[in-house]
Protein backbone atom coordinates (compact mmCIF):
# COMPACT_ATOMS: atom_id res chain seq x y z
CA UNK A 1 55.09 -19.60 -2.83
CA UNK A 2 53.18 -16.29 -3.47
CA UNK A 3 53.31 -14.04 -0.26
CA UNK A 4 50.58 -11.48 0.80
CA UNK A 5 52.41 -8.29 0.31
CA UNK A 6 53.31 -5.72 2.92
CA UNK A 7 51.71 -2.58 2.85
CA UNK A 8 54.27 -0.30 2.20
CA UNK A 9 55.00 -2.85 -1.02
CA UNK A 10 51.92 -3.06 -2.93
CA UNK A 11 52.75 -0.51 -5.37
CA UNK A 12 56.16 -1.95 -6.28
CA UNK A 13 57.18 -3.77 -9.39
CA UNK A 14 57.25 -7.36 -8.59
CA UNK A 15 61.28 -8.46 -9.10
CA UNK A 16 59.53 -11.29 -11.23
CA UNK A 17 58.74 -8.80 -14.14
CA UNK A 18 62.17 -6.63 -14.31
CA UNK A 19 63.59 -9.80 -15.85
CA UNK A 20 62.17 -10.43 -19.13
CA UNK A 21 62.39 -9.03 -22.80
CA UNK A 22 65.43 -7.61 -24.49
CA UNK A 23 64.83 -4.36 -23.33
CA UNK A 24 64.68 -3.19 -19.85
CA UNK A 25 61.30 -3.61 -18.26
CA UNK A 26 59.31 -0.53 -17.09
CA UNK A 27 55.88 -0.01 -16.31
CA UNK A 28 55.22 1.91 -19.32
CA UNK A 29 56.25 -0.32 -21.62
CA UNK A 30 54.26 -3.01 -19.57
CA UNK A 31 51.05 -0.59 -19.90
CA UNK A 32 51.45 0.06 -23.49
CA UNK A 33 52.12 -3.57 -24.47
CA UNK A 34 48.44 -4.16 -22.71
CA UNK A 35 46.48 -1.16 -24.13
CA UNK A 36 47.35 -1.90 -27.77
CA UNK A 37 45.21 -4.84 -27.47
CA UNK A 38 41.25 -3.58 -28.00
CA UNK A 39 38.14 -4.76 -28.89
CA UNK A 40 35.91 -3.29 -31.47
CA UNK A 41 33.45 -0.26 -30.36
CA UNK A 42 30.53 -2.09 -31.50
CA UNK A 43 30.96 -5.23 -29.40
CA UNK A 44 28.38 -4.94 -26.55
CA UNK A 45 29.31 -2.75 -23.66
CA UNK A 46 29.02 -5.68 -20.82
CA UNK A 47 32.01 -7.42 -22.74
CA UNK A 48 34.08 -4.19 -23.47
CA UNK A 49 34.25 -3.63 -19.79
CA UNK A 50 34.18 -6.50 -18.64
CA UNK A 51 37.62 -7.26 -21.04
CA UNK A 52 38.56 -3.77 -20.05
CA UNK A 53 38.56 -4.86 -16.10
CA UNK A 54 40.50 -8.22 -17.65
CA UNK A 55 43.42 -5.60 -19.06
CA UNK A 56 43.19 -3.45 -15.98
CA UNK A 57 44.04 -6.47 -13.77
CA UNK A 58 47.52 -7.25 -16.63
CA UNK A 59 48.59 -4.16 -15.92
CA UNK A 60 48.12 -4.33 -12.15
CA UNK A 61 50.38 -7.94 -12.80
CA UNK A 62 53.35 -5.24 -12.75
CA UNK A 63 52.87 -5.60 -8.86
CA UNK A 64 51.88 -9.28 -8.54
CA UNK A 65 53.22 -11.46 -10.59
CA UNK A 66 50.56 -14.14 -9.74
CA UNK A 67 47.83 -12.33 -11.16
CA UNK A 68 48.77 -13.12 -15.12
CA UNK A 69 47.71 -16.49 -14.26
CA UNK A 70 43.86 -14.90 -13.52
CA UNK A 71 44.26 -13.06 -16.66
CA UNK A 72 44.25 -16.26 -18.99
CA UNK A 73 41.62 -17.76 -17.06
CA UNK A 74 39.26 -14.41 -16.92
CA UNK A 75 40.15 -13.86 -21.07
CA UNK A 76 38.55 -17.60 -21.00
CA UNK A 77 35.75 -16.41 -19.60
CA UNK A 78 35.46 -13.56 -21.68
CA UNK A 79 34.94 -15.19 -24.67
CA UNK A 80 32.42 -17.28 -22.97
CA UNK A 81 30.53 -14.00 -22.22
CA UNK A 82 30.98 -12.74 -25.85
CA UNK A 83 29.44 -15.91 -27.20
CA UNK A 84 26.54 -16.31 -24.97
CA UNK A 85 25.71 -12.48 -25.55
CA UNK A 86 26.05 -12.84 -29.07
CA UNK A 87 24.23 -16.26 -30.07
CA UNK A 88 21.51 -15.22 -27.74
CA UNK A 89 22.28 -16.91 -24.41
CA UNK A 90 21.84 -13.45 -22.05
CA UNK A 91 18.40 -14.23 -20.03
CA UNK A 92 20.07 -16.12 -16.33
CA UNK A 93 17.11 -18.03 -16.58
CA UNK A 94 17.87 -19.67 -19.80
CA UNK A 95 20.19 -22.86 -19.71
CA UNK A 96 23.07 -22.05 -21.58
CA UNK A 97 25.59 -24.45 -23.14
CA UNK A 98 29.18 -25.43 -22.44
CA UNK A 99 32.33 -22.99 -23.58
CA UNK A 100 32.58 -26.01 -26.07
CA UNK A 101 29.16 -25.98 -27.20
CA UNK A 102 29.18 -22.34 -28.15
CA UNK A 103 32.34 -22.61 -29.82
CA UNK A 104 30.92 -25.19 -32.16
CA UNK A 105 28.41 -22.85 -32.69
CA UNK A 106 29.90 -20.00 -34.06
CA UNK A 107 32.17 -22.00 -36.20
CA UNK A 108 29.08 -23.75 -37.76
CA UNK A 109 27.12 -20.05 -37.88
CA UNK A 110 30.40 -18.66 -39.76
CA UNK A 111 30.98 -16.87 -37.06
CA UNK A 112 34.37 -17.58 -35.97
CA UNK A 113 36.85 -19.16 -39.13
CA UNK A 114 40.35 -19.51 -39.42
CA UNK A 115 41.45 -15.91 -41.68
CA UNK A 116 40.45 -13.93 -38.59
CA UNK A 117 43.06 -15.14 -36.96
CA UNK A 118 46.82 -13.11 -37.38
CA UNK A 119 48.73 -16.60 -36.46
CA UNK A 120 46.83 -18.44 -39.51
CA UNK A 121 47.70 -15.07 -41.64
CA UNK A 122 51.36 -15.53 -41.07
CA UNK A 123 51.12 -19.28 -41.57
CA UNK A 124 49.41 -18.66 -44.96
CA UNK A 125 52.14 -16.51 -46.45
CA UNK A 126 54.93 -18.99 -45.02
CA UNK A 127 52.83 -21.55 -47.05
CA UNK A 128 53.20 -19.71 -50.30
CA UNK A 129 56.91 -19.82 -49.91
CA UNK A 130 56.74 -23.13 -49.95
CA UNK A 131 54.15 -23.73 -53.00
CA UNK A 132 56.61 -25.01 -55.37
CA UNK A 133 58.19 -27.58 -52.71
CA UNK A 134 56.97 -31.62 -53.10
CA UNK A 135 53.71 -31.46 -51.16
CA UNK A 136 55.14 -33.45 -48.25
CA UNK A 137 57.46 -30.69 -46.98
CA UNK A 138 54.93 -27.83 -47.45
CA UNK A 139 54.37 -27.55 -43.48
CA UNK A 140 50.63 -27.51 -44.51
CA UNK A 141 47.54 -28.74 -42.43
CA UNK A 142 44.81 -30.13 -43.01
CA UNK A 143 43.67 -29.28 -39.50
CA UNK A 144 41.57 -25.86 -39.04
CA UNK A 145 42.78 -23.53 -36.20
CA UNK A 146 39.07 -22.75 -35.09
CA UNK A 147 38.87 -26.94 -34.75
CA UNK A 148 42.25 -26.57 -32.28
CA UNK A 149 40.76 -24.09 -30.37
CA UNK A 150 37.13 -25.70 -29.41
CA UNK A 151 39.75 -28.51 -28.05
CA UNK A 152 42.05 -26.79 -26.09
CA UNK A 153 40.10 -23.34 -24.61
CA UNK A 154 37.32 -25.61 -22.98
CA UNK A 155 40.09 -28.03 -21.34
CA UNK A 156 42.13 -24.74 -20.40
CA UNK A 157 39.05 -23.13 -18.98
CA UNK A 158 38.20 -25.89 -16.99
CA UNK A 159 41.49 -26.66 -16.06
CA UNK A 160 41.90 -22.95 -13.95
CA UNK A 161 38.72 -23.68 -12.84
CA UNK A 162 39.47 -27.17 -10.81
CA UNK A 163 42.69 -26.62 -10.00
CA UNK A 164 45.15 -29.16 -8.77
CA UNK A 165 47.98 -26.92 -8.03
CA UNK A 166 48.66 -22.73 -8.57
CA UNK A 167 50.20 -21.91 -11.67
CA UNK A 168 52.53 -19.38 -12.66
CA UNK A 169 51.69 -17.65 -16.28
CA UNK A 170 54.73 -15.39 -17.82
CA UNK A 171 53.80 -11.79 -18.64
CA UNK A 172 53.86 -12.79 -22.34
CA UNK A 173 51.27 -15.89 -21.67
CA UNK A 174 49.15 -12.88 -20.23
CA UNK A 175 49.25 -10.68 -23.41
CA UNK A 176 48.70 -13.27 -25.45
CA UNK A 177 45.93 -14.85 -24.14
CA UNK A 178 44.00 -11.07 -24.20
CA UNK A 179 45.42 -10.86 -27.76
CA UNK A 180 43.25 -14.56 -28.74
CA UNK A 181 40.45 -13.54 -26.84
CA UNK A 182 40.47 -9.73 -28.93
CA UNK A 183 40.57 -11.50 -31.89
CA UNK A 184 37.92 -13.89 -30.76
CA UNK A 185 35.37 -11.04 -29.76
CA UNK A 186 36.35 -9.05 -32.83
CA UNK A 187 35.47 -11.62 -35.20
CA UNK A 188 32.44 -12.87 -33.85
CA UNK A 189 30.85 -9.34 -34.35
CA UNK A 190 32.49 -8.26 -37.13
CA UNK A 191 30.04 -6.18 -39.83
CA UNK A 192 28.29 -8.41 -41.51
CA UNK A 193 28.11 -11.29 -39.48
CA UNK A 194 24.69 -11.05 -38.61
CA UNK A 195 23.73 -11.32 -42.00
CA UNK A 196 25.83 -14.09 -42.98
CA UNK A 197 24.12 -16.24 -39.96
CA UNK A 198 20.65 -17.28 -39.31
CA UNK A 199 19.49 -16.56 -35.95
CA UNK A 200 21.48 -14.71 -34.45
CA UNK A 201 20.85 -11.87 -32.02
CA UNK A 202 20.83 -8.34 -34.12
């Protein structure tokens, strides 16, 4: 059970975090691990900050463990900000469609496609290692990673958002998540884009 801390305690590592990685943990290499991971400085300034705040509250983690869990949900919602923002979905008056929907959206718009990802980079060159195997022991898919991701970040999202009991995230379920939702952001507004998809917002 998570306690409200004392307040001679709140700026103390939280024991939780001084017991992972194979070297010692310390609060700068917690900071650096989080700073390395940045979006692009022409993604709109509402989502830069509003990621920055997400990486602000990671490194705070170093005090309460039970905030990494708020990080993966608030990087979920980050990418729902970068997508609404960038297909066009800004005025709060507008009706604006699902996490899902959007997804879909960029995908289909050419937005968002599996070589911007570094996990389907590394899976690529593992696959040419195995190009002269029999093509049943390749480790190949046929399924895209974008086509994972519109299934699981929607049921993720809405999963921290009804709750039916308090998780517990690891540091490194943290990072990564912020690392996804980087890549996410970057790609969606890479140069070019724009011009490679009809109506999109310029």
């Amino acid at each position: 059970m998570e306690n409200f801390k004392p307040f001679d305690d709140l700026f103390k590592a939280d024991d939780r975090n001084l017991h992972f990685g194979l070297e010692k943990p310390t609060l700068r290499r917690h900071y650096d691990s989080i700073a390395e991971i940045c979006l692009n400085d022409n993604i709109d300034e509402d989502v830069r900050s509003y990621f920055n705040s997400i990486k602000n509250l990671c490194v705070y983690a170093w005090c309460d463990y039970s905030l990494y869990a708020l990080c993966e949900f608030l990087s979920m919602t980050a990418i729902e900000l970068a997508l609404n923002l960038r297909l066009g979905y800004s005025d709060p008056k507008q009706w604006k469609p699902g996490l899902r929907k959007v997804l879909e959206e960029a995908r289909n718009k050419g937005l968002l496609t599996d070589d911007g990802f570094e996990v389907v980079r590394r899976q690529q060159s593992i696959n040419q290692f195995w190009e002269d195997r029999p093509e049943d022991q390749r480790g190949e898919s046929n399924t895209r990673y974008v086509d994972i991701l519109i299934q699981t970040l929607p049921f993720l999202r809405d999963h921290y958002s009804h709750p039916d009991y308090h998780p517990v995230r690891l540091p490194a379920d943290a990072r990564s998540s912020l690392r996804l939702t980087a890549e996410i952001i970057n790609q969606i507004y890479r140069p070019g884009a724009a011009s490679a998809a009809s109506g999109l917002v310029t």
